[in-house]
Protein backbone atom coordinates (compact mmCIF):
# COMPACT_ATOMS: atom_id res chain seq x y z
CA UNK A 1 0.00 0.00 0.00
CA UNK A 2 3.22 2.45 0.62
CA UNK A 3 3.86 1.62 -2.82
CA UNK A 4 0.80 2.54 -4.61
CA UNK A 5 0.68 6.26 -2.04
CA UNK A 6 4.15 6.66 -3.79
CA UNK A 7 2.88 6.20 -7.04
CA UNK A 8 0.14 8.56 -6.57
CA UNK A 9 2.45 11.36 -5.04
CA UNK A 10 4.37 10.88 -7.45
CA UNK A 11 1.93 11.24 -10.26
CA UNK A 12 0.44 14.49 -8.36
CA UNK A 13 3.12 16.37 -8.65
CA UNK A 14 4.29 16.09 -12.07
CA UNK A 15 1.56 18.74 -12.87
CA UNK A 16 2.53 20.93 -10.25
CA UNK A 17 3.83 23.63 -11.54
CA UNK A 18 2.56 23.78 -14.57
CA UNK A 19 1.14 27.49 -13.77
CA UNK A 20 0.12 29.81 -16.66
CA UNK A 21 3.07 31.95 -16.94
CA UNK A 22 2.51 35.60 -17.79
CA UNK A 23 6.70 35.81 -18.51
CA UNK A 24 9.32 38.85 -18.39
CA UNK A 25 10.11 40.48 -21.55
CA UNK A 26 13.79 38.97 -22.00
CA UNK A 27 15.77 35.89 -20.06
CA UNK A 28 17.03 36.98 -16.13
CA UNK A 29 20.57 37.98 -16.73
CA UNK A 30 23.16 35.93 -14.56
CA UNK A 31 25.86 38.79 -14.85
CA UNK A 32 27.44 39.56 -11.32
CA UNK A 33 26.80 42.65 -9.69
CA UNK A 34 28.57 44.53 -6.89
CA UNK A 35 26.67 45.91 -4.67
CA UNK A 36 23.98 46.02 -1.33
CA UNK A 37 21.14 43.74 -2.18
CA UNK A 38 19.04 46.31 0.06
CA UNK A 39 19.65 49.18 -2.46
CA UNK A 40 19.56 46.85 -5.27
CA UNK A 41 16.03 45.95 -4.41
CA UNK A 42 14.69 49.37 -3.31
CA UNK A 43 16.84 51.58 -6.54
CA UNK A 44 17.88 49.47 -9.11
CA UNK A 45 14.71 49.14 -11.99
CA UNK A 46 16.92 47.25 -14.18
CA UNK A 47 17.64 44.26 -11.69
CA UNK A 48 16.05 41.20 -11.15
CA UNK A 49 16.00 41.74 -7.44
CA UNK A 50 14.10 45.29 -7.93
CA UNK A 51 10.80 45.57 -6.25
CA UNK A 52 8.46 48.57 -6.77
CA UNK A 53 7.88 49.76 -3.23
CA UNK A 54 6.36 53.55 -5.04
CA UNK A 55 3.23 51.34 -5.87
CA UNK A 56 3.19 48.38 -4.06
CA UNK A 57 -0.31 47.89 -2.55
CA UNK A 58 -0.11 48.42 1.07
CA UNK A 59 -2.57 47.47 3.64
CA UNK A 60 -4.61 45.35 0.93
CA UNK A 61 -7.25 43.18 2.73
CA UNK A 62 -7.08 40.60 -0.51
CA UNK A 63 -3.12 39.64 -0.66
CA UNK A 64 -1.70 37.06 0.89
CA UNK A 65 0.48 36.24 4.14
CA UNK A 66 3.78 35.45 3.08
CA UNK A 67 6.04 32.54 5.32
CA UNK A 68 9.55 31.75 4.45
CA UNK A 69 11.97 29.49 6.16
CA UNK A 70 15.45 27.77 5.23
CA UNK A 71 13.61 24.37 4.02
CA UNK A 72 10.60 22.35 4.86
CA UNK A 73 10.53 23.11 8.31
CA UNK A 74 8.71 26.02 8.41
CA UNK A 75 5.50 24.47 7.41
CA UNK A 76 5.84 23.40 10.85
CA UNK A 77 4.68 27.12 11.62
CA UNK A 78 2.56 27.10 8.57
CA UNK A 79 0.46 24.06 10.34
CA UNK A 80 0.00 25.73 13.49
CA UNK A 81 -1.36 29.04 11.63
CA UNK A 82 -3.88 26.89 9.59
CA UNK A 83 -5.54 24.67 11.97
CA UNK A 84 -5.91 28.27 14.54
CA UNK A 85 -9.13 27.86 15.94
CA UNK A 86 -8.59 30.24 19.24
CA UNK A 87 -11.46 33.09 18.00
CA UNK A 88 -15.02 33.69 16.92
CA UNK A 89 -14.66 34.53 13.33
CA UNK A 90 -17.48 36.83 12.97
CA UNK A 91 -16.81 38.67 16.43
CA UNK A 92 -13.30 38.18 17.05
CA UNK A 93 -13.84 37.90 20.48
CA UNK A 94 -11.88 34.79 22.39
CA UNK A 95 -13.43 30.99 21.90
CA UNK A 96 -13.32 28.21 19.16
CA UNK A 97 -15.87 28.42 17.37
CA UNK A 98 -15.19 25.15 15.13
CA UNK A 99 -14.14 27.74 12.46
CA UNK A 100 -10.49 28.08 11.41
CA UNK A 101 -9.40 31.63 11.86
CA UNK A 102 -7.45 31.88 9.01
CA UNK A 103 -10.01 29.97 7.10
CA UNK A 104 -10.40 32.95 4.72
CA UNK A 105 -6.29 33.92 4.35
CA UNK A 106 -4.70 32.55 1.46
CA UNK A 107 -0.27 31.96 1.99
CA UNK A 108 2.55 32.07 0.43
CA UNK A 109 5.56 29.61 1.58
CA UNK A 110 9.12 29.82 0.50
CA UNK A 111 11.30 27.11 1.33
CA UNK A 112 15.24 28.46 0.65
CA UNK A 113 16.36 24.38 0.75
CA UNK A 114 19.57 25.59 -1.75
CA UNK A 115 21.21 27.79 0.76
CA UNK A 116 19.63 25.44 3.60
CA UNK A 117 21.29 24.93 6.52
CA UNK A 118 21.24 28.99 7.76
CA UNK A 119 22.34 27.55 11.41
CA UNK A 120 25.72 26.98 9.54
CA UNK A 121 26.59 30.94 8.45
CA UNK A 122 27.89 31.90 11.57
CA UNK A 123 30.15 29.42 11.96
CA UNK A 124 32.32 30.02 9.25
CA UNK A 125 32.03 33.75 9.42
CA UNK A 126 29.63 34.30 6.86
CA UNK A 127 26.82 36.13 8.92
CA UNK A 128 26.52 39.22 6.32
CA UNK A 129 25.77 36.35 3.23
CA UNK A 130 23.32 34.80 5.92
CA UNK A 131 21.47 38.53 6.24
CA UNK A 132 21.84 39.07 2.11
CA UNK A 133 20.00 35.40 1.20
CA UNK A 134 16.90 36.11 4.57
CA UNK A 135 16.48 39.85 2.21
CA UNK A 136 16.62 37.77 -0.69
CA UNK A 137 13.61 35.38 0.97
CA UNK A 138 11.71 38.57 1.86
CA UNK A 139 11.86 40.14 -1.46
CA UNK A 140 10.83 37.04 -3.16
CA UNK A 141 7.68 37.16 -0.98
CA UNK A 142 6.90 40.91 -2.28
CA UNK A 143 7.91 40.32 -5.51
CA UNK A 144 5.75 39.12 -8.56
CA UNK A 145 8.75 37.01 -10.07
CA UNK A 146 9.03 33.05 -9.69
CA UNK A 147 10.29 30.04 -12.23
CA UNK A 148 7.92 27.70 -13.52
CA UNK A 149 10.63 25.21 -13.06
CA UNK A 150 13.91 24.55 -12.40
CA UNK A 151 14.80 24.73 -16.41
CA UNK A 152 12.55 27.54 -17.45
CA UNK A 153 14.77 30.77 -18.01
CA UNK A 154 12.56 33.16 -18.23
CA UNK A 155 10.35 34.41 -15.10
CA UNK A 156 6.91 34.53 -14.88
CA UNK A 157 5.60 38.02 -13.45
CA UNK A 158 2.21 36.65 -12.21
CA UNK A 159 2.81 35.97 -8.13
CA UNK A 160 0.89 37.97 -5.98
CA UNK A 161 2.66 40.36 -3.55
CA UNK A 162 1.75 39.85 0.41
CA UNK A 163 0.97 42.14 3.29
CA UNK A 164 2.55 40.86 6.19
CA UNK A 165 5.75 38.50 6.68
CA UNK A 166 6.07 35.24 8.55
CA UNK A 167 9.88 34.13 9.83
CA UNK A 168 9.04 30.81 10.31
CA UNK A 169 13.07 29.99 10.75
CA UNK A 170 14.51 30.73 14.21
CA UNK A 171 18.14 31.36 12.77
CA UNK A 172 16.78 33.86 10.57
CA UNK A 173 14.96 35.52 12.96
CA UNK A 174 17.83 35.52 14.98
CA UNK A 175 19.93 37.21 12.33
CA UNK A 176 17.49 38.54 9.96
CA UNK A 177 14.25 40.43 11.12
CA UNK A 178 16.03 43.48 12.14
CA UNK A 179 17.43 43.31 8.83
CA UNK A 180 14.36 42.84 7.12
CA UNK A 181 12.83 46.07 9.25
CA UNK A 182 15.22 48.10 8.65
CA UNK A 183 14.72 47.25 4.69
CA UNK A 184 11.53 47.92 4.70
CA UNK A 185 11.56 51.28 6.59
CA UNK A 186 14.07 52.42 4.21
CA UNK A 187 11.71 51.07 1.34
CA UNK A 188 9.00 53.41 3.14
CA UNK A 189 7.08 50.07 3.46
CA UNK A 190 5.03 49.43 6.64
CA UNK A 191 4.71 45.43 5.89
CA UNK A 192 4.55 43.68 9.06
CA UNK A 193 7.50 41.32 10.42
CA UNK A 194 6.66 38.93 12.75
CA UNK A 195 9.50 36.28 13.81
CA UNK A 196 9.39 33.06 15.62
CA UNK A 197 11.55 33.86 18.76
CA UNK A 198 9.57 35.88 20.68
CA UNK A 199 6.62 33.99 20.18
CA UNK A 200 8.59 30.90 21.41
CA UNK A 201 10.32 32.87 24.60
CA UNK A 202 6.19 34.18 25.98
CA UNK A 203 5.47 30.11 25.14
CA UNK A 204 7.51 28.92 27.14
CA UNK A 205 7.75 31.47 30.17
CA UNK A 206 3.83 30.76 30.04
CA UNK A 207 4.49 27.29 31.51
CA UNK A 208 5.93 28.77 34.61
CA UNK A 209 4.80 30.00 37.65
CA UNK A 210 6.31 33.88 38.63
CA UNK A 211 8.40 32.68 41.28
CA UNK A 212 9.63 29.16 39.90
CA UNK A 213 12.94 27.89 39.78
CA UNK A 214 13.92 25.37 36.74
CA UNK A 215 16.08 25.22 33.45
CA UNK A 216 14.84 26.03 30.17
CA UNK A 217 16.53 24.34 27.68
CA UNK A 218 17.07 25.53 23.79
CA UNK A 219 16.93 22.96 20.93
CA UNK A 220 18.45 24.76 17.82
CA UNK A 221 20.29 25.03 15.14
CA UNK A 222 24.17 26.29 15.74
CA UNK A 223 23.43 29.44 14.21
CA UNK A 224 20.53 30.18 16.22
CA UNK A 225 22.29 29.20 19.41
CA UNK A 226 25.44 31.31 18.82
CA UNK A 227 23.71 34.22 18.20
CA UNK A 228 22.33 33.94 21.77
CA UNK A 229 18.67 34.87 20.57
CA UNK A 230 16.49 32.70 22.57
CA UNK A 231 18.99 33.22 25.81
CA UNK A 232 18.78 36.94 25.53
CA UNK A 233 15.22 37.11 25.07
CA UNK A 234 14.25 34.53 27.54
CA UNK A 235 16.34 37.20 30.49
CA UNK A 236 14.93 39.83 28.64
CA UNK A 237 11.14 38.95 29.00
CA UNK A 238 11.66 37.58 32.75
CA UNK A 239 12.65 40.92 33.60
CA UNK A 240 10.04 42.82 31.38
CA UNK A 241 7.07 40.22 33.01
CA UNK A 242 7.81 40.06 36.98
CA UNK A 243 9.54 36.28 36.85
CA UNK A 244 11.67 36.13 40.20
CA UNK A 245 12.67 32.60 40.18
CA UNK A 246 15.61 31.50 39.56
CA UNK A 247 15.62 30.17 35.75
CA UNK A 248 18.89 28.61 34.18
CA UNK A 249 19.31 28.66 30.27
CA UNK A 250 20.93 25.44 28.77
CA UNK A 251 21.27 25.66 24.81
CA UNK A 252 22.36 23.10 22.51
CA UNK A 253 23.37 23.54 18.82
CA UNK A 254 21.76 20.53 16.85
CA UNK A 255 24.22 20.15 14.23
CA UNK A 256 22.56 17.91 11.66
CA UNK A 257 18.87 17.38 12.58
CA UNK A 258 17.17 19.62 10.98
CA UNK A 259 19.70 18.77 7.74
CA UNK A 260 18.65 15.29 8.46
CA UNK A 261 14.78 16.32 8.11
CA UNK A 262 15.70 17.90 4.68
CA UNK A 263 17.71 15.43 3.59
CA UNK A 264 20.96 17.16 3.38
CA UNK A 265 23.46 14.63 1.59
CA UNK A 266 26.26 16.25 3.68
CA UNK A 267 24.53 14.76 7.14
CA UNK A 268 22.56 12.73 5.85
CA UNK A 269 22.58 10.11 2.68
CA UNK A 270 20.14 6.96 2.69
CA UNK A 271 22.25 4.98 0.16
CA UNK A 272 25.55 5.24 1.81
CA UNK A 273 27.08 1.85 3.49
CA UNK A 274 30.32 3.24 4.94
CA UNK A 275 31.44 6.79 6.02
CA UNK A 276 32.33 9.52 3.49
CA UNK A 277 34.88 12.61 2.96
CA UNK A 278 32.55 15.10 2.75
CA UNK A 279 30.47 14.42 6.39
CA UNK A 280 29.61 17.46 7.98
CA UNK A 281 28.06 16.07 11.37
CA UNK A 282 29.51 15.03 14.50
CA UNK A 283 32.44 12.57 14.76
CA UNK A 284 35.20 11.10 16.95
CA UNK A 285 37.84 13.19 16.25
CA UNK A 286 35.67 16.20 16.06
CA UNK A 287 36.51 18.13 19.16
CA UNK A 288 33.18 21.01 19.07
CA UNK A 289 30.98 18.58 17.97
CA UNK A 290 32.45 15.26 19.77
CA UNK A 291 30.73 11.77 19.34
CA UNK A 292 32.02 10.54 22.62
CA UNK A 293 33.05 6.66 23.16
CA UNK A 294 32.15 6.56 26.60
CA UNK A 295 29.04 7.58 26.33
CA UNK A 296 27.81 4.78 23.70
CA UNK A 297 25.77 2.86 26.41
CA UNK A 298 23.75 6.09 26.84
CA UNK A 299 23.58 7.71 23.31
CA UNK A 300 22.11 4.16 22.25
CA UNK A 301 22.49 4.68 18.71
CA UNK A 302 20.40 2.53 16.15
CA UNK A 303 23.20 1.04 14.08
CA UNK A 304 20.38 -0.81 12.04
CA UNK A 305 20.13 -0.47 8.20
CA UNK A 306 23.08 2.28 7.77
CA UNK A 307 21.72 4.74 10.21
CA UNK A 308 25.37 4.79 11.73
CA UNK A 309 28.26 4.45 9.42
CA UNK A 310 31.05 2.93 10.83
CA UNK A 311 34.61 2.27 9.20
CA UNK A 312 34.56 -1.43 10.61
CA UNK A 313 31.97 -4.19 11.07
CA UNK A 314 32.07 -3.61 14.88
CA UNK A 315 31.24 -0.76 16.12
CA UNK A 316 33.40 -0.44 19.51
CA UNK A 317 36.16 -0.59 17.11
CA UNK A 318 35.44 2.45 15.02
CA UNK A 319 38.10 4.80 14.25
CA UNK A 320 35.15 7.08 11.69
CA UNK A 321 32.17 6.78 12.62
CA UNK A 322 29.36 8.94 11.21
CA UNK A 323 25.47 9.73 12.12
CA UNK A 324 22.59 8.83 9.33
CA UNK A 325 20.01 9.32 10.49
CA UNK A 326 17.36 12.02 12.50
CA UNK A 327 16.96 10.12 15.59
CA UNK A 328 20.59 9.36 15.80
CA UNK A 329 21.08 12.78 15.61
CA UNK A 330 18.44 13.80 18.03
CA UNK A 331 20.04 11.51 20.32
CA UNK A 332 23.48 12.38 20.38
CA UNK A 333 22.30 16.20 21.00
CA UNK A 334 20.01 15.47 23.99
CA UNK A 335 22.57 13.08 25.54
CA UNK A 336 25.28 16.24 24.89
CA UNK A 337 22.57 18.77 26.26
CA UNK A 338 21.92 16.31 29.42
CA UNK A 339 25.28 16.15 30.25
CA UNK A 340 26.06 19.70 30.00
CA UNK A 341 23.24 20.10 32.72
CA UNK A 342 24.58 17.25 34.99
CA UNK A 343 28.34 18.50 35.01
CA UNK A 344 27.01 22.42 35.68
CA UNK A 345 26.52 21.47 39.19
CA UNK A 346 23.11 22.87 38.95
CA UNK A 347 20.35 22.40 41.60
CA UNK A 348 17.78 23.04 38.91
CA UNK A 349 15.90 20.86 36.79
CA UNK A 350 14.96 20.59 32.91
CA UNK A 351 11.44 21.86 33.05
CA UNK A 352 10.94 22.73 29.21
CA UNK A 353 12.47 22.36 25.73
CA UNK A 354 12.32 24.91 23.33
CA UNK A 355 12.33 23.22 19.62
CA UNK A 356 13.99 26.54 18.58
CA UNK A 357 13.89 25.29 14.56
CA UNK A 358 11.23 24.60 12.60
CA UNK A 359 12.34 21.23 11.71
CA UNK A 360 12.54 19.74 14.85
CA UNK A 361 8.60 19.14 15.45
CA UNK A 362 8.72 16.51 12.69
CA UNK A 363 11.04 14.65 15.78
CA UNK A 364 8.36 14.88 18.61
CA UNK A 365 8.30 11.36 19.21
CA UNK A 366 11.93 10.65 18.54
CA UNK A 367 12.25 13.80 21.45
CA UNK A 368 10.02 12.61 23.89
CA UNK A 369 11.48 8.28 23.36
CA UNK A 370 14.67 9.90 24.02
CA UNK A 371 14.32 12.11 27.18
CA UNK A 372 11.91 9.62 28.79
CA UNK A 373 15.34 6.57 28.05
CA UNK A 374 17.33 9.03 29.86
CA UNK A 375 15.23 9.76 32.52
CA UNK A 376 15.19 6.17 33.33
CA UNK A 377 19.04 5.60 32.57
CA UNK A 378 20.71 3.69 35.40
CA UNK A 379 24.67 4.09 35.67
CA UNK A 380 26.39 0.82 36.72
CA UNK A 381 26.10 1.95 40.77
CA UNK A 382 22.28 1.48 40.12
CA UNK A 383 21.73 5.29 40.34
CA UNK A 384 19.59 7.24 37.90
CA UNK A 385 22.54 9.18 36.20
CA UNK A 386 20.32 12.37 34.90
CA UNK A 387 16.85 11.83 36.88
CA UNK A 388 17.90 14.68 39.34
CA UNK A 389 18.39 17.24 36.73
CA UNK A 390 15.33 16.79 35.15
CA UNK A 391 11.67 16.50 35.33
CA UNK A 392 10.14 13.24 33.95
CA UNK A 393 7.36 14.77 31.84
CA UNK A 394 9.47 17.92 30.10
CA UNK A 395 7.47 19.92 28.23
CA UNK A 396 8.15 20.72 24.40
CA UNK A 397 7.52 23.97 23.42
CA UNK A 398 6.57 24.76 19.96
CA UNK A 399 6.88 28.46 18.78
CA UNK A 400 4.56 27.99 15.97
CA UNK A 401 1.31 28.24 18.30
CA UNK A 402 2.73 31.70 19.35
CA UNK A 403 3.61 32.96 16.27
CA UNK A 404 -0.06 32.03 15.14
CA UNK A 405 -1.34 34.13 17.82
CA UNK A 406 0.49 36.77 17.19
CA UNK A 407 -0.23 36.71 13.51
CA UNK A 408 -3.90 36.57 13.93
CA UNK A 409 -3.52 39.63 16.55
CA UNK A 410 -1.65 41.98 13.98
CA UNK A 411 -4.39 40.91 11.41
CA UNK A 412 -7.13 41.86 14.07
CA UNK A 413 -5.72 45.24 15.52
CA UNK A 414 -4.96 46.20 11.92
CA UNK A 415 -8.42 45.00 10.22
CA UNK A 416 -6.27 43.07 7.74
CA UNK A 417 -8.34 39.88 7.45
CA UNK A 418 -9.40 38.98 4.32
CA UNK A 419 -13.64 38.87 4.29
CA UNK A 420 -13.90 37.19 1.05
CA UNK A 421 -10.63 34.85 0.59
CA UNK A 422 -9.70 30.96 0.23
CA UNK A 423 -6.96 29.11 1.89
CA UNK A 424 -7.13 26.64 -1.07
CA UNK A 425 -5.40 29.65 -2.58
CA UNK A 426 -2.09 28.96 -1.30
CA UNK A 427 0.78 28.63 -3.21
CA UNK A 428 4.29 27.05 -2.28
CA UNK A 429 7.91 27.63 -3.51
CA UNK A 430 11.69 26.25 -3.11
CA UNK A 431 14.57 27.44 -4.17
CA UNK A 432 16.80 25.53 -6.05
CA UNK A 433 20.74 26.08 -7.86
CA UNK A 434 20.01 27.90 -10.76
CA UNK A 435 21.94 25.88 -13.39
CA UNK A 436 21.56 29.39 -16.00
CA UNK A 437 24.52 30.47 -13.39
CA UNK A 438 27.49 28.71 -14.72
CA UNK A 439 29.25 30.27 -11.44
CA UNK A 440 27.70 28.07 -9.18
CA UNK A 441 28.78 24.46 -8.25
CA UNK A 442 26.98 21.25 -7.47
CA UNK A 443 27.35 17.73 -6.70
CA UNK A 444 26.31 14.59 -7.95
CA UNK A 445 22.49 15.46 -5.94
CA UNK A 446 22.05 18.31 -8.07
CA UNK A 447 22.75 20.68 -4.64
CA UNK A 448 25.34 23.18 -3.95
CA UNK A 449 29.08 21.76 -3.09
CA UNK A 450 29.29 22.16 1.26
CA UNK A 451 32.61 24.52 -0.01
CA UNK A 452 30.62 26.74 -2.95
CA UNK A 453 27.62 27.10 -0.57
CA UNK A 454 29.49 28.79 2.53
CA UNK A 455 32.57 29.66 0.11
CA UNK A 456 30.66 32.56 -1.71
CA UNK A 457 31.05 36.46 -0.52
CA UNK A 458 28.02 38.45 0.08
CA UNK A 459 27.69 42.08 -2.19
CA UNK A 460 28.01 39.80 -5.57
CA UNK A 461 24.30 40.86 -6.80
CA UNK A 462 23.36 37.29 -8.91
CA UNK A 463 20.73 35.00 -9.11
CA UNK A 464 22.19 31.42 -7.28
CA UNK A 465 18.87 30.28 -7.03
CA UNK A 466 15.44 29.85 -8.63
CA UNK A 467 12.17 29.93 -7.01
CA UNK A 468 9.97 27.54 -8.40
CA UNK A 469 7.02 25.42 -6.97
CA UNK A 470 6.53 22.46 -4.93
CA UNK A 471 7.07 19.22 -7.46
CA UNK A 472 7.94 15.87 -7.16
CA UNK A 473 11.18 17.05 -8.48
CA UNK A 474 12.43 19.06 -5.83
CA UNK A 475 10.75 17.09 -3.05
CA UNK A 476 11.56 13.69 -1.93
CA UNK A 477 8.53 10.96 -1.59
CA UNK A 478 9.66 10.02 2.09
CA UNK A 479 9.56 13.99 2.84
CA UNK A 480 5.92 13.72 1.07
CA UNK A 481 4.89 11.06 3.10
CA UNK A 482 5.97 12.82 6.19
CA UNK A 483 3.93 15.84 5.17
CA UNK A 484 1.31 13.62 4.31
CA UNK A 485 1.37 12.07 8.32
CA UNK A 486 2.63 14.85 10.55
CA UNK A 487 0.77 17.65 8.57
CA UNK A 488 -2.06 16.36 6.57
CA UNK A 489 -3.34 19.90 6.36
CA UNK A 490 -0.66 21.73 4.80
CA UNK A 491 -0.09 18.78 2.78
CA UNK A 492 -3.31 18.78 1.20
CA UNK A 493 -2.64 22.68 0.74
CA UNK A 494 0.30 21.53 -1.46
CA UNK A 495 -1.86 18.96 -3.25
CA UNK A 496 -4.40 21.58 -4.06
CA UNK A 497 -1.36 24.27 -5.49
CA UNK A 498 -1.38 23.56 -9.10
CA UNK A 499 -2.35 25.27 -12.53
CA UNK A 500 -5.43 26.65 -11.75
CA UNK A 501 -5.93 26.03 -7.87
CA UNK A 502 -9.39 24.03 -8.79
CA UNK A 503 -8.04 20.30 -9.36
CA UNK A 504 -7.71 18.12 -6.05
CA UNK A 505 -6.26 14.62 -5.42
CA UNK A 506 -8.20 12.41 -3.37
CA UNK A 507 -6.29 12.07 0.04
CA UNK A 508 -7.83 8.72 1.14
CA UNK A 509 -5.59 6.95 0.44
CA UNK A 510 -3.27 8.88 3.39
CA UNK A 511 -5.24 6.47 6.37
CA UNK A 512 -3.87 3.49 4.48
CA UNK A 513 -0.12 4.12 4.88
């Protein structure tokens, strides 16, 4: 029965993207530009980039909400925005009323999976090409320009412009919706940002009492953790709402998960059977990002089917040893992030996890198996090794609720909801290596080289990327079929995107799986 759903994802989206183009007058030109991408958008009527802010329609009731995020995570945000059901749609007033609240509001997602992972940026020092492809994201989402595939080389002109923007990526939050604020103010533009961090921070500060001790820890991506967003913000809104107890802040960098999710070949590759040069995740001889031996009893990585690949045939004997797979990487992390806690000397205990990137609800299960195995770990004495730094039932908090709220608040105080409007409406986009760039690089996947991708300077003004739609071409059938479990709503919002937005696929198929 997998089989056939394949099939019939897989005959679904061949037609996506088959969109009536209403095309640009000549082919994008690929020549390199120095220059600010800001003042290239906002001045320059001749580039690609350029977006006409004189006559852009502000405060329309009819456009769209535009979401972006560095992959398929962010339709992790996307869910919790569509199934809102927290107000009274003719009244507004507080209550479900059975009635989605954004029933009416019609989205457009970008996924930016070519320059995916933006955790990475900081790390090799490339924070200001970071901030150049989060304004690139933004102006994609007021522009009218996409591709209606990755080999079309001319742009269609048709997409709709959109009146308030989503961040549903914590790392570009982080590093980005300043950025983006700034642009727009200097555009003269008053199009709402709203990010995911804040949202996240009153989420999880909301599970506390006023005067409660405890540890909040931060699941994120490197970037996101290095840039200190969620710590700052969690001190900074304890002060700003009255919180006296003592709260610790424990953040751990997730190399490789969320690549995992998006099936990054550099972390993760499902038809490798040994270890390979270009690995990006952690290792043994890795001393930031340490896979440690001593800790193998506790980590209890599933070596099954390839998910760990290992230079010998026994694994105690490994001298590489590499992690393929999510929950291997989920594992290694909270293990890391445990004992962290346990050697701080803290009298706290984890209360709450913050899944501080939008591609770590897909793991919610994998999460929870894994905390509740190390709550119950007993070290050789008999003790339980972390079951005094933590609480057994440790809450996972989701920023995508919060960002919901606020979204549908800004709508509200701003009488921006669309009266008249259809969520079947919604369109969805990924970026991917535009091959019309003979500049770029790529491997044997089709993606950018790990070396091009962080190798390239920001202020070169060029397209590395197209924007096309959602297709079968660009993503996987086991990232389908997780759609198609772990957000069945969004996914049929995806189904529904095609040439004319009236064709459907029947989903009943989905309960058989």
């Amino acid at each position: 029965m997998k089989r056939i759903a394949l099939i019939i994802i897989a005959s679904f989206f061949l037609v996506v993207g088959c969109r009536k183009k209403t095309t640009t007058q000549e082919t994008a030109q690929i020549e390199v530009k120095k220059g600010d991408i800001v003042n290239t958008i906002i001045n320059d009527k001749e580039s690609f980039y350029y977006v006409d802010f004189k006559n852009y329609p502000n405060n329309d009731k009819s456009l769209p909400i535009g979401v972006f995020d560095s992959g398929t995570g962010g339709l992790t945000v996307l869910k919790a925005i569509v199934n809102y059901d927290q107000n009274k749609n003719e009244t507004q007033e507080t209550g479900s009323d059975g009635i989605l609240d954004f029933n009416k509001e019609s989205f457009i997602y970008l996924g930016d999976q070519a320059n995916m992972p933006y955790g990475n940026y900081s790390g090799v020092g490339k924070v200001d090409l970071l901030d150049e492809h989060i304004i690139k994201d933004a102006q994609f989402l007021l522009s009218n320009k996409y591709y209606s595939d990755a080999n079309d080389s001319i742009a269609n002109i048709d997409k709709q412009p959109i009146k308030v923007i989503v961040i549903a990526c914590n790392t570009a939050t982080a590093y980005g919706k300043e950025y983006i604020e700034a642009f727009l103010k200097k555009a003269n533009s008053d199009i709402k940002v709203i990010g995911v961090i804040d949202a996240g921070v009153r989420g999880v500060l909301e599970t506390m009492q006023l005067d409660e001790d405890g540890i909040i820890g931060v699941l994120a991506t490197a970037g996101t953790v290095s840039s200190k967003g969620y710590h700052n913000t969690i001190l900074k809104f304890k002060n700003e709402l009255g919180y006296t107890g003592n709260i610790e802040v424990f953040s751990q960098g997730g190399v490789g998960i969320a690549e995992a999710v998006d099936e990054d070949a550099n972390y993760f590759n499902r038809n490798l059977k040994k270890p390979r040069q270009d690995y990006k995740g952690p290792g043994l001889l890795d001393a930031d990002i340490k896979i440690d031996k001593t800790l193998f009893d506790i980590y209890n990585f599933n070596f099954s089917n390839y998910k760990m690949l290992c230079d010998t045939k026994n694994a105690d004997d490994c001298s590489i040893l590499q992690i393929n797979d999510a929950e291997n990487y989920v594992r290694y992390h909270l293990v890391t992030l445990m004992e962290n806690i346990r050697k701080s000397n803290t009298k706290n205990k984890l209360k709450s996890i913050i899944l501080g990137c939008t591609h770590y609800p897909y793991l919610t299960e994998e999460i929870k198996t894994v905390l509740n195995e190390l709550y119950n770990y007993k070290a050789k004495d008999g003790s339980f090794l972390y079951r005094g730094f933590m609480t057994e039932n440790i809450q996972l908090i989701d920023p995508a609720v919060n960002t919901a709220k606020e979204l549908y608040d800004y709508l509200n105080k701003k009488s921006l909801f669309n009266p008249d409007g259809d969520i079947n409406a919604s369109e969805f986009y990924i970026s991917v290596p535009n091959k019309d760039n003979k500049s770029i690089k790529i491997d044997e996947e089709g993606r950018f080289t790990y070396d091009y991708k962080y190798g390239r300077n920001a202020g070169e003004i060029q397209e590395y990327v197209k924007v096309v739609p959602f297709s079968r071409d660009n993503v996987s059938n086991d990232i389908l079929l997780r759609f198609q479990k772990q957000i069945p709503y969004v996914y049929q919002l995806i189904h529904n995107f095609n040439s004319n937005n009236k064709k459907t696929v029947d989903l009943s198929f989905a309960s058989k799986i």
